[in-house]
N, C-alpha and C. Protein backbone atom coordinates (compact mmCIF):
# COMPACT_ATOMS: atom_id res chain seq x y z
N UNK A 1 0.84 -1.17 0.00
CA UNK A 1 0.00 0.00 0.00
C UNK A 1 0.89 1.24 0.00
N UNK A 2 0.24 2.21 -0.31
CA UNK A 2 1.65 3.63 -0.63
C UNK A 2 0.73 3.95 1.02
N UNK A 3 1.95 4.95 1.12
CA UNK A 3 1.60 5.80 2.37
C UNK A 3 2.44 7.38 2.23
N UNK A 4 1.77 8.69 2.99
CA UNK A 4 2.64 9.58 2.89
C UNK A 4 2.89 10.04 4.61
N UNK A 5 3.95 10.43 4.23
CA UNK A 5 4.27 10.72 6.35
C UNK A 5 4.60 12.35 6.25
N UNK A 6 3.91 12.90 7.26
CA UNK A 6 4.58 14.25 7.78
C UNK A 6 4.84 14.03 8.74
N UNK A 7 6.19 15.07 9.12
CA UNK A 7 6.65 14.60 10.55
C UNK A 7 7.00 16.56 11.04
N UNK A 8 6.30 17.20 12.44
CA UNK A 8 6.41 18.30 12.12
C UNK A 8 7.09 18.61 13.70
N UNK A 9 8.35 19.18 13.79
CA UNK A 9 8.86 19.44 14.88
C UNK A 9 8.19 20.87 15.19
N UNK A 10 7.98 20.12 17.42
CA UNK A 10 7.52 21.52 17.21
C UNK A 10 7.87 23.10 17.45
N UNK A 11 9.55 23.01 18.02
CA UNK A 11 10.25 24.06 18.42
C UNK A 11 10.80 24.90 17.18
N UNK A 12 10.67 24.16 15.78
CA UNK A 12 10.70 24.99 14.79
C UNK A 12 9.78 25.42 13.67
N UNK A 13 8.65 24.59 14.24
CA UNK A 13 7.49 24.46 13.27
C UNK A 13 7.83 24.01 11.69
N UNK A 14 8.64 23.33 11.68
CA UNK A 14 9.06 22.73 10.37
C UNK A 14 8.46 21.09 10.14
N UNK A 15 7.77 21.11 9.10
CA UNK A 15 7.30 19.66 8.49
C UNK A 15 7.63 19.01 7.73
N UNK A 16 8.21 18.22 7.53
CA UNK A 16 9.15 17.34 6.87
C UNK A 16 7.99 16.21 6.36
N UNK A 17 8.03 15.87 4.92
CA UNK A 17 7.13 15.27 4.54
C UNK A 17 7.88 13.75 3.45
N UNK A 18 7.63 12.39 3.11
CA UNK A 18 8.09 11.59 2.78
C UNK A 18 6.64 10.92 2.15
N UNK A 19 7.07 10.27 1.11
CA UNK A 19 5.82 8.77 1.04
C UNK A 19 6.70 7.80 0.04
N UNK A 20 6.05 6.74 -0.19
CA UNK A 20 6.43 5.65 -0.73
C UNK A 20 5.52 4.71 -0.62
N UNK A 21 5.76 3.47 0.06
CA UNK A 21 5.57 1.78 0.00
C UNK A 21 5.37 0.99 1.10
N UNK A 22 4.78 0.69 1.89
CA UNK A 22 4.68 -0.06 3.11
C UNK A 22 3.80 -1.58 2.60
N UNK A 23 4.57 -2.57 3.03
CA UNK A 23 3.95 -3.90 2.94
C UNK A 23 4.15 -4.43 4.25
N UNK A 24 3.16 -5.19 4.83
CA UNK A 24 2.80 -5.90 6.32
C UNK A 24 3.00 -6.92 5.88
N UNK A 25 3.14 -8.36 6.63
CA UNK A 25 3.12 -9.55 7.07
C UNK A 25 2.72 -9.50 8.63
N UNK A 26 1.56 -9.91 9.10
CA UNK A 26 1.80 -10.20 10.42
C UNK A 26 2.00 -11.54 11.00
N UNK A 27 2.44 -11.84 11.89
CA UNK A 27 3.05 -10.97 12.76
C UNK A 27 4.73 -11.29 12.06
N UNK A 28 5.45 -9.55 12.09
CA UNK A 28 6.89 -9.62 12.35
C UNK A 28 7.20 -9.33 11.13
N UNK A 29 6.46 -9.24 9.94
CA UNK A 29 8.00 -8.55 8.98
C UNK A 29 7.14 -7.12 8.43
N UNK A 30 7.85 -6.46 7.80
CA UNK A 30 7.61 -4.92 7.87
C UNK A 30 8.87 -4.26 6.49
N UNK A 31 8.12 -3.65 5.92
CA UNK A 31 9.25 -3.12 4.34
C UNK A 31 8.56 -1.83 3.61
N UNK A 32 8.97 -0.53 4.24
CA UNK A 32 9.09 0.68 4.24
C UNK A 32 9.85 1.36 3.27
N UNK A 33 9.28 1.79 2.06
CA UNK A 33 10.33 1.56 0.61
C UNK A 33 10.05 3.43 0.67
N UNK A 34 10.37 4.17 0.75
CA UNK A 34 10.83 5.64 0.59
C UNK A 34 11.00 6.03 -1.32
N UNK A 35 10.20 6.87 -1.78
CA UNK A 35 10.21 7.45 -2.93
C UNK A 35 11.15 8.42 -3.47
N UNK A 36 11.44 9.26 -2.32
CA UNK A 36 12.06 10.75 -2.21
C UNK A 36 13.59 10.15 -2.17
N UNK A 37 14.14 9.13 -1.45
CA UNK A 37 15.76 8.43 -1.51
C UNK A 37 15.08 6.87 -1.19
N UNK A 38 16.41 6.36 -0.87
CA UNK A 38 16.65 5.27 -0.82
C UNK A 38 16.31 4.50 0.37
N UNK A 39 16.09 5.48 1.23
CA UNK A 39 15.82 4.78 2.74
C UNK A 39 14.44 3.68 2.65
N UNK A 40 15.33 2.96 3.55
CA UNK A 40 14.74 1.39 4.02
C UNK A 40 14.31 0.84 5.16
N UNK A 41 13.30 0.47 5.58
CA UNK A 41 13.24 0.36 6.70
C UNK A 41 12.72 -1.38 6.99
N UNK A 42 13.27 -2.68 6.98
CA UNK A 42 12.47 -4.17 6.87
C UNK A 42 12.97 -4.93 8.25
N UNK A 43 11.57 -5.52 8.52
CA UNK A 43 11.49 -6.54 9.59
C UNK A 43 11.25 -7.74 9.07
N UNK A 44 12.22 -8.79 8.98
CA UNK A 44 12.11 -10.14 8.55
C UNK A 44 11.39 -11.24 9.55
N UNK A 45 11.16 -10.61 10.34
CA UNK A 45 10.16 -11.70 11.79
C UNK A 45 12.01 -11.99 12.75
N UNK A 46 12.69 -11.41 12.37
CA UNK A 46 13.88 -11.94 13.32
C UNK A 46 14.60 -10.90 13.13
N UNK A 47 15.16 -9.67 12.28
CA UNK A 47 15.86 -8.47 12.45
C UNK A 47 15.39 -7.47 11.98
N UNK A 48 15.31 -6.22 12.59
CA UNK A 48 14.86 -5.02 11.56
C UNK A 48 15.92 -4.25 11.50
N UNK A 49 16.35 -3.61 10.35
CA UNK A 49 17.37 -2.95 9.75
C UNK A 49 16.66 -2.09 9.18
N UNK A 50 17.58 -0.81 9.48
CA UNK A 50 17.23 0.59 8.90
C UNK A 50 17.67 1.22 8.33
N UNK A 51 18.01 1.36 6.85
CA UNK A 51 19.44 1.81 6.17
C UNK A 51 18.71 3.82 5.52
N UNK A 52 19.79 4.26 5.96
CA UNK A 52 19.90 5.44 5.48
C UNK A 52 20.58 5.86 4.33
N UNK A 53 20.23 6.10 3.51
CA UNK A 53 20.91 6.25 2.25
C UNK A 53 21.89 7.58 2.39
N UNK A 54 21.09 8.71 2.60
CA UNK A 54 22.12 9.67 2.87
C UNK A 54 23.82 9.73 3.35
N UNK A 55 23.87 9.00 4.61
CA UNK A 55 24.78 8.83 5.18
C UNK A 55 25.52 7.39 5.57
N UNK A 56 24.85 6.32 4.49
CA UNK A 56 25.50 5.22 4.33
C UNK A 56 25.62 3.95 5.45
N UNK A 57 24.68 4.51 6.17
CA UNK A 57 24.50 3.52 7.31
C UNK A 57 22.83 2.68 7.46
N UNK A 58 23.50 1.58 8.29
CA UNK A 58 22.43 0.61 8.41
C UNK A 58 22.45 0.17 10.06
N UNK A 59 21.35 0.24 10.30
CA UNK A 59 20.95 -0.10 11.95
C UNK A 59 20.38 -1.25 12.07
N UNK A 60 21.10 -2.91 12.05
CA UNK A 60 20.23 -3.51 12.63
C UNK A 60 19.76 -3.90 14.43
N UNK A 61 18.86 -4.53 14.31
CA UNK A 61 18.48 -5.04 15.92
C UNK A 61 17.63 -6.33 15.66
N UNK A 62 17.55 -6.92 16.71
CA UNK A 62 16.69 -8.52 16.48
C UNK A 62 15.38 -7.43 17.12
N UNK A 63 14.56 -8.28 16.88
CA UNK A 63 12.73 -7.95 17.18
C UNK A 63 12.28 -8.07 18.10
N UNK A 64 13.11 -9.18 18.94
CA UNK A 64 12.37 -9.63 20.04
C UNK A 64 13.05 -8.18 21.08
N UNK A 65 14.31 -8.07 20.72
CA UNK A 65 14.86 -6.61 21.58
C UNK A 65 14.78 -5.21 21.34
N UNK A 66 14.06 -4.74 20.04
CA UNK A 66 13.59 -3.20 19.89
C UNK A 66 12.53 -2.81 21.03
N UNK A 67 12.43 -2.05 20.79
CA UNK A 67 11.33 -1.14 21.70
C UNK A 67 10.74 -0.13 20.42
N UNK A 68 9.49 -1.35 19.85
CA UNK A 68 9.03 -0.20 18.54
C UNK A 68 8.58 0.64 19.11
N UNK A 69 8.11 2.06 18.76
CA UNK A 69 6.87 2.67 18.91
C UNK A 69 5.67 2.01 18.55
N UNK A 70 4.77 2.55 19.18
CA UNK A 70 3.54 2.22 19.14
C UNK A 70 2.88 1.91 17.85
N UNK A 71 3.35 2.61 16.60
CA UNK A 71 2.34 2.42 15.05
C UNK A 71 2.92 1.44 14.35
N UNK A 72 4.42 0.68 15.14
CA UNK A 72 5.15 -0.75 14.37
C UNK A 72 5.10 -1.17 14.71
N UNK A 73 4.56 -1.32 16.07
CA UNK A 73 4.33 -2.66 17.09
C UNK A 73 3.11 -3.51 16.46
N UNK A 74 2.20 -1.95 16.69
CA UNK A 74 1.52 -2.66 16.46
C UNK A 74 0.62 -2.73 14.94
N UNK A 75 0.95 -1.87 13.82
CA UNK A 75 1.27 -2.29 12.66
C UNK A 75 1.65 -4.31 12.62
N UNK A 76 2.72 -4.85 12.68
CA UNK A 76 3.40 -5.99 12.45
C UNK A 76 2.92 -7.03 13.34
N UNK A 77 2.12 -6.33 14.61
CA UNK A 77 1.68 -6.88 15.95
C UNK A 77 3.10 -8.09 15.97
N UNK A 78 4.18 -7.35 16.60
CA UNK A 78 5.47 -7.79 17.28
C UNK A 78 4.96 -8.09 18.70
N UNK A 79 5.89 -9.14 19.42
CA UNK A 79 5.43 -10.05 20.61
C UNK A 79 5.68 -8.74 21.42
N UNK A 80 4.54 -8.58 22.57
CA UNK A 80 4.58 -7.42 23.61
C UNK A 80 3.86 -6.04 23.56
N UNK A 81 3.37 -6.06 22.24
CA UNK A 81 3.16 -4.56 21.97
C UNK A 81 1.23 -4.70 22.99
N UNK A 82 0.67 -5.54 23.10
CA UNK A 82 -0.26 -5.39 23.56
C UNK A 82 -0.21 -5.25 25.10
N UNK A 83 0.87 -5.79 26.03
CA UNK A 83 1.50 -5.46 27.38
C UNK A 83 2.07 -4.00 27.39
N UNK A 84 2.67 -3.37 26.43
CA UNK A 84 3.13 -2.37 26.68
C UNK A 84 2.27 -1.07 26.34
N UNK A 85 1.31 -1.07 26.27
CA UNK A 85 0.25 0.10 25.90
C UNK A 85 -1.27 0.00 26.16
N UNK A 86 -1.39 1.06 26.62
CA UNK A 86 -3.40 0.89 27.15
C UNK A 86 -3.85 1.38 25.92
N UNK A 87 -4.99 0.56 25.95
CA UNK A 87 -5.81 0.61 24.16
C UNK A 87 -7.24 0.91 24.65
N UNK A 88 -7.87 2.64 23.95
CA UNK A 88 -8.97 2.81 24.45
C UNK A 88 -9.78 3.26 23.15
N UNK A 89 -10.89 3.20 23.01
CA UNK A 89 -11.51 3.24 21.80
C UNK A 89 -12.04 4.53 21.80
N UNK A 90 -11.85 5.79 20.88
CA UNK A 90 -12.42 6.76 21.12
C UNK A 90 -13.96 7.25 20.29
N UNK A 91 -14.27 8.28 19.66
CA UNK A 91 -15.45 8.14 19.22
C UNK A 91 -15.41 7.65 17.73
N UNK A 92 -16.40 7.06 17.05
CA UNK A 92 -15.57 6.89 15.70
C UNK A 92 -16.78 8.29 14.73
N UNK A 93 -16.57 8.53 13.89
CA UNK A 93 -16.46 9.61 13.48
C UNK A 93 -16.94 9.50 11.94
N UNK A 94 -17.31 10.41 10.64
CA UNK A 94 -17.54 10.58 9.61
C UNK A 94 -17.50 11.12 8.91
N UNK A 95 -16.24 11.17 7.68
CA UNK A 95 -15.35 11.82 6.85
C UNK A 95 -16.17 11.54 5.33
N UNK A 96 -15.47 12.84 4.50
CA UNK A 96 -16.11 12.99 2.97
C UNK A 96 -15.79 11.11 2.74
N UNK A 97 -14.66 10.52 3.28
CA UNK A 97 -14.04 9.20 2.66
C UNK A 97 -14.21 8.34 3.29
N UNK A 98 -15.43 8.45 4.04
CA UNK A 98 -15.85 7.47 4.86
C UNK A 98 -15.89 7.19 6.33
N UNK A 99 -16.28 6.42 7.61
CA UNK A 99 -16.48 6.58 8.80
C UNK A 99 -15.48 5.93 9.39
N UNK A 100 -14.64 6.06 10.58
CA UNK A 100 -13.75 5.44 10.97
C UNK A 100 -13.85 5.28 12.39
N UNK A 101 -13.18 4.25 13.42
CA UNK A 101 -12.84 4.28 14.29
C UNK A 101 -11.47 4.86 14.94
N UNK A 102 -11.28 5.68 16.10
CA UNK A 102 -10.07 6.01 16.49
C UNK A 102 -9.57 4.99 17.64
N UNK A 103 -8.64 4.70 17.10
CA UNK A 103 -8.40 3.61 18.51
C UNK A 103 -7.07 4.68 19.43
N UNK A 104 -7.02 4.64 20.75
CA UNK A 104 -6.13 5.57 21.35
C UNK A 104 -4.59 4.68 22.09
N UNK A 105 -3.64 4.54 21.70
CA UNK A 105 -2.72 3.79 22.51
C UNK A 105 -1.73 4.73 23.04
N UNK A 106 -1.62 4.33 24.91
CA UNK A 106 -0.49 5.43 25.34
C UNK A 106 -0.10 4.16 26.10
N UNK A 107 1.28 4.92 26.48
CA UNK A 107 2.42 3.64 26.58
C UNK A 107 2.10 3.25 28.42
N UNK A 108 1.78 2.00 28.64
CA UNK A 108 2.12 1.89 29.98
C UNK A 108 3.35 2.33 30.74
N UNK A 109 4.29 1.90 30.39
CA UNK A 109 5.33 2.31 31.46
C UNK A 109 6.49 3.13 31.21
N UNK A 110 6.14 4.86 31.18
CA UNK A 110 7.10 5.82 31.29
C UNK A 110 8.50 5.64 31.50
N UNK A 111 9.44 6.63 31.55
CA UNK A 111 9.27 7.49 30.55
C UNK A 111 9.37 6.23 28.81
N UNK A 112 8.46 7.05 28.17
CA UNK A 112 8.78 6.75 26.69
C UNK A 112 8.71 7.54 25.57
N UNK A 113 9.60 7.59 24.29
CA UNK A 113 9.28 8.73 23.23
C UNK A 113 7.92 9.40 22.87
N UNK A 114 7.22 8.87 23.16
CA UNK A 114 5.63 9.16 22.93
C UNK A 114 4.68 9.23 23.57
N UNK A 115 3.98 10.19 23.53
CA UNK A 115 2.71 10.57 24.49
C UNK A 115 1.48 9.53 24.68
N UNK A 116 1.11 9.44 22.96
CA UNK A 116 0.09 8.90 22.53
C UNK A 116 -0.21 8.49 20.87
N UNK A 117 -0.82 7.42 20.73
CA UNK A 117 -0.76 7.09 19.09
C UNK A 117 -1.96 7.07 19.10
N UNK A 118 -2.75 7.51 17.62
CA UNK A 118 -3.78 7.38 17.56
C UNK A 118 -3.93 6.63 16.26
N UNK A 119 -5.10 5.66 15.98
CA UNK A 119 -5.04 4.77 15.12
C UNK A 119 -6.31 5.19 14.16
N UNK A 120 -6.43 5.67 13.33
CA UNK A 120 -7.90 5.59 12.30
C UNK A 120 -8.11 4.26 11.36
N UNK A 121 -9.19 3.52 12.33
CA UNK A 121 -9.74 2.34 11.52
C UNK A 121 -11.05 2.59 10.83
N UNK A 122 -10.62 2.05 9.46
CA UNK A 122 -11.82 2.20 8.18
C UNK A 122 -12.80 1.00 8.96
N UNK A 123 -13.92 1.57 9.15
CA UNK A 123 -15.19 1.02 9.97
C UNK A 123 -15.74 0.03 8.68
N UNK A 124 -15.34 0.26 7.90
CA UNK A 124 -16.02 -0.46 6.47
C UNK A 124 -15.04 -1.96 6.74
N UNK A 125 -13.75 -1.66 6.14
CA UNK A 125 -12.82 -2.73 5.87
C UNK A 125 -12.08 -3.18 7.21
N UNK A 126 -11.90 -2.09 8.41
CA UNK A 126 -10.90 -2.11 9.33
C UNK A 126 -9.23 -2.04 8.71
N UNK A 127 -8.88 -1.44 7.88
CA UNK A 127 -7.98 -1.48 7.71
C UNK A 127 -7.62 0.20 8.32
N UNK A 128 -6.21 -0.22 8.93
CA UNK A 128 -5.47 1.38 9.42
C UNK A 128 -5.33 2.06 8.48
N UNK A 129 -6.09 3.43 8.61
CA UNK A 129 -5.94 4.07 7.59
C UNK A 129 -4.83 5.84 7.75
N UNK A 130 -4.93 5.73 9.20
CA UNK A 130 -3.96 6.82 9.42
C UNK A 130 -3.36 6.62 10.83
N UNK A 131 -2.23 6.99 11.09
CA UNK A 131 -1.96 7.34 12.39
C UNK A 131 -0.77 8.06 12.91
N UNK A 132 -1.19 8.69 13.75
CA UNK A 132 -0.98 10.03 14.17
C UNK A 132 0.01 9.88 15.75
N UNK A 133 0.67 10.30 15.60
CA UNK A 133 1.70 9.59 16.62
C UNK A 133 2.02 11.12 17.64
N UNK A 134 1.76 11.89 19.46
CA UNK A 134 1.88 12.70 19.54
C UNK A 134 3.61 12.28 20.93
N UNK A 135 4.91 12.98 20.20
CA UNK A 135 5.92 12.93 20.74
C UNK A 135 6.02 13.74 21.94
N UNK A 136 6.92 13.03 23.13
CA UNK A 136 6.88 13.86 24.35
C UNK A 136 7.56 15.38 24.30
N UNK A 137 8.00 15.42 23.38
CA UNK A 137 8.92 16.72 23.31
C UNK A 137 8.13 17.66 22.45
N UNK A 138 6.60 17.01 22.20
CA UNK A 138 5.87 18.33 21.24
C UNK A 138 5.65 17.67 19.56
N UNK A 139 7.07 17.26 19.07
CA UNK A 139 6.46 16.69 17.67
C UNK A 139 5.73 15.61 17.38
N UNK A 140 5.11 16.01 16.02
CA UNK A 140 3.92 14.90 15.76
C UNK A 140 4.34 14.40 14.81
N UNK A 141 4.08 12.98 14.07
CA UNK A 141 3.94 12.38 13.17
C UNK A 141 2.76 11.98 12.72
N UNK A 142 2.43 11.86 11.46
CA UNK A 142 0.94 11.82 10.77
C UNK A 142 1.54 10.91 9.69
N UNK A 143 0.77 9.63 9.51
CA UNK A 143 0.94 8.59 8.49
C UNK A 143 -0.07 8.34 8.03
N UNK A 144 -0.75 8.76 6.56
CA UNK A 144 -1.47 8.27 6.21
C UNK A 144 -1.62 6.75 4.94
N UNK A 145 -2.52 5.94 5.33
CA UNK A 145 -2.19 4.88 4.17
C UNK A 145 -3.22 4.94 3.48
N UNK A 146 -2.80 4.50 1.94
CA UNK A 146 -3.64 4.31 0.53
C UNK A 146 -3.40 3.38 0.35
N UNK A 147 -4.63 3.07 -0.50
CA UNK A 147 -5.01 1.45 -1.51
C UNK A 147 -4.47 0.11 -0.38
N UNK A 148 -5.03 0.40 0.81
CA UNK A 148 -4.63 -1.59 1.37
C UNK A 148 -5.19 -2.67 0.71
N UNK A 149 -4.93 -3.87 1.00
CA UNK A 149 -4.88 -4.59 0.27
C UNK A 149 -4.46 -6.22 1.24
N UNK A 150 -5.74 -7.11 1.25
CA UNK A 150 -5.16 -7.98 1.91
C UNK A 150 -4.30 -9.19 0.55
N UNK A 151 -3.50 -9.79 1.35
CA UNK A 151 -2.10 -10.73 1.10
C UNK A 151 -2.57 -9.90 -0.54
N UNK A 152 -1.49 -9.06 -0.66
CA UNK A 152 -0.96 -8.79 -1.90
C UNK A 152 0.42 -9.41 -2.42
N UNK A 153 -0.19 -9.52 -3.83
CA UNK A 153 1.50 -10.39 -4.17
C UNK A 153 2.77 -9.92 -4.13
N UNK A 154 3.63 -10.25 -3.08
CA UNK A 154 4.40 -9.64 -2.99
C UNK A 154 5.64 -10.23 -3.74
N UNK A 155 7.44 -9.93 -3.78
CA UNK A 155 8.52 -10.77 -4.56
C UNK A 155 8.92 -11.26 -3.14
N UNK A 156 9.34 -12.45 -3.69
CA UNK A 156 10.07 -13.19 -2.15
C UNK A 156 10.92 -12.88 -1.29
N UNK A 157 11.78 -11.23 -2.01
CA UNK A 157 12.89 -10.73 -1.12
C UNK A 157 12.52 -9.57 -0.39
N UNK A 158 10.74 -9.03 -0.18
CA UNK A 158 10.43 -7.76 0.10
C UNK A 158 10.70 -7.76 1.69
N UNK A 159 10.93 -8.79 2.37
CA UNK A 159 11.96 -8.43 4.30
C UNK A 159 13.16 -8.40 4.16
N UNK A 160 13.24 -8.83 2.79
CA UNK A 160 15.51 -8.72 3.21
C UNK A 160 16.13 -7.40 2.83
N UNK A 161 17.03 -7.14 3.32
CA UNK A 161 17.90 -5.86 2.88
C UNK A 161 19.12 -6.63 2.75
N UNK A 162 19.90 -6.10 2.15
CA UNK A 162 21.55 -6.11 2.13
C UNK A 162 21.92 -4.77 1.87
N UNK A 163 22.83 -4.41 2.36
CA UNK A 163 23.29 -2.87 2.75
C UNK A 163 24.82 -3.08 1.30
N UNK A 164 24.76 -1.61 0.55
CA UNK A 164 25.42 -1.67 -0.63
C UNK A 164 26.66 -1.46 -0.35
N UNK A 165 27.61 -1.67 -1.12
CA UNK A 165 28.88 -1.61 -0.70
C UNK A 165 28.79 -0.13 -0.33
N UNK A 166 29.93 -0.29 0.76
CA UNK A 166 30.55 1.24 1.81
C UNK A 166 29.73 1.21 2.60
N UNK A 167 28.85 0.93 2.94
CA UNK A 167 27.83 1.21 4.00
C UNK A 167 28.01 0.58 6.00
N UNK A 168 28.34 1.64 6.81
CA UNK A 168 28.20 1.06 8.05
C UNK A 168 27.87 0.53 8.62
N UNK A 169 27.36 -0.90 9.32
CA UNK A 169 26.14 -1.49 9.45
C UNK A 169 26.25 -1.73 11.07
N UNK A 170 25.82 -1.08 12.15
CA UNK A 170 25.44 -1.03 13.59
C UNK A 170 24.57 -1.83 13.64
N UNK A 171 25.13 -2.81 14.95
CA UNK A 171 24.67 -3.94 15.59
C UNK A 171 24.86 -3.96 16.58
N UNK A 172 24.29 -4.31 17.57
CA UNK A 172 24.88 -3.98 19.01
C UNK A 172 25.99 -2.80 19.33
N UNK A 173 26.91 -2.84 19.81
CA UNK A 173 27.86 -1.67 19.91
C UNK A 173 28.91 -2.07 19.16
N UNK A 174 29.06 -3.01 17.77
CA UNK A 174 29.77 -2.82 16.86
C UNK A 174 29.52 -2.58 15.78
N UNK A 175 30.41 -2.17 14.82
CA UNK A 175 30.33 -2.11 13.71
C UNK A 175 31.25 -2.26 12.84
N UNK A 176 30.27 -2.79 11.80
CA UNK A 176 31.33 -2.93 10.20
C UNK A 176 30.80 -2.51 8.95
N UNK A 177 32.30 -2.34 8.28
CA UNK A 177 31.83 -2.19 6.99
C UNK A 177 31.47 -2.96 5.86
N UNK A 178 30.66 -2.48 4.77
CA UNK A 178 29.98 -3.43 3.72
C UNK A 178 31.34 -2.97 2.76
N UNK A 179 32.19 -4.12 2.34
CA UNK A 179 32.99 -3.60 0.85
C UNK A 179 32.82 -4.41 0.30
């Protein structure tokens, strides 16, 4: 499904905007394809790696040890995300594009990057259709998704990454290079 993200800090009032490609598997893999560069973001059900194109680096971590935020947890529904957040249903509501539910998730156990996520479910299909993420320091993130689509055909390599030659690749507190 395409998706577009604004992300708007709020000590400078600047909005930074991205879209591309998001494909689900649940539970555990996740592949975040960026239009504007190269950035990557895939969960294979056992590592998620985050490669930055700009600056040539790649972040992996195993799954069972991230601490997603709230809209990849539970996006991929990764083991825990339902222990780590109170889930309250707010009013659901009725747009030119149809009626939705808001679902509300704030994190049980402080401190954490985020205040509160809010989830817009299409009352028709239930599919997430936006969500709105409010950061403790003031910034927001807003993700909206287009055209979902259950089990779409996907190519067999859409969880793997391999990081291109030169690229840094952080893993625990080491690192190496791709040559």
């Amino acid at each position: 499904m395409r998706f577009q993200q604004r992300y708007t800090v709020k000590v400078t009032g600047v909005t930074k905007t991205s879209g591309g490609s998001v494909s689900v598997i649940r539970p555990g893999k996740l592949s975040w394809r960026y239009t504007s560069n190269q950035n990557r973001v895939v969960a294979n059900g056992k590592l998620v790696k985050i490669y930055e194109a700009h600056n040539h680096r790649m972040y992996e971590q195993e799954v069972t040890r991230i601490r997603y935020p709230a809209p990849v947890s539970f996006l991929i529904g990764s083991e825990g995300w339902q222990s780590a957040f109170d889930f309250t249903v707010r009013d659901a509501f009725q747009e030119r594009s149809g009626a939705f539910y808001v679902l509300l998730a704030t994190p049980r156990h402080p401190p954490h990057r985020h205040e509160a996520t809010y989830f817009y479910v299409d009352a028709r299909t239930f599919f997430i259709r936006r969500v709105v993420t409010d950061y403790a320091q003031g910034n927001r993130s807003t993700i909206d998704f287009e055209n979902p689509q259950f089990h779409p055909a996907l190519p067999p390599d859409e969880f793997e990454l391999s990081p291109p030659l030169g690229t840094d690749v952080y893993r625990g507190t080491g690192v190496r290079r791709v040559d």
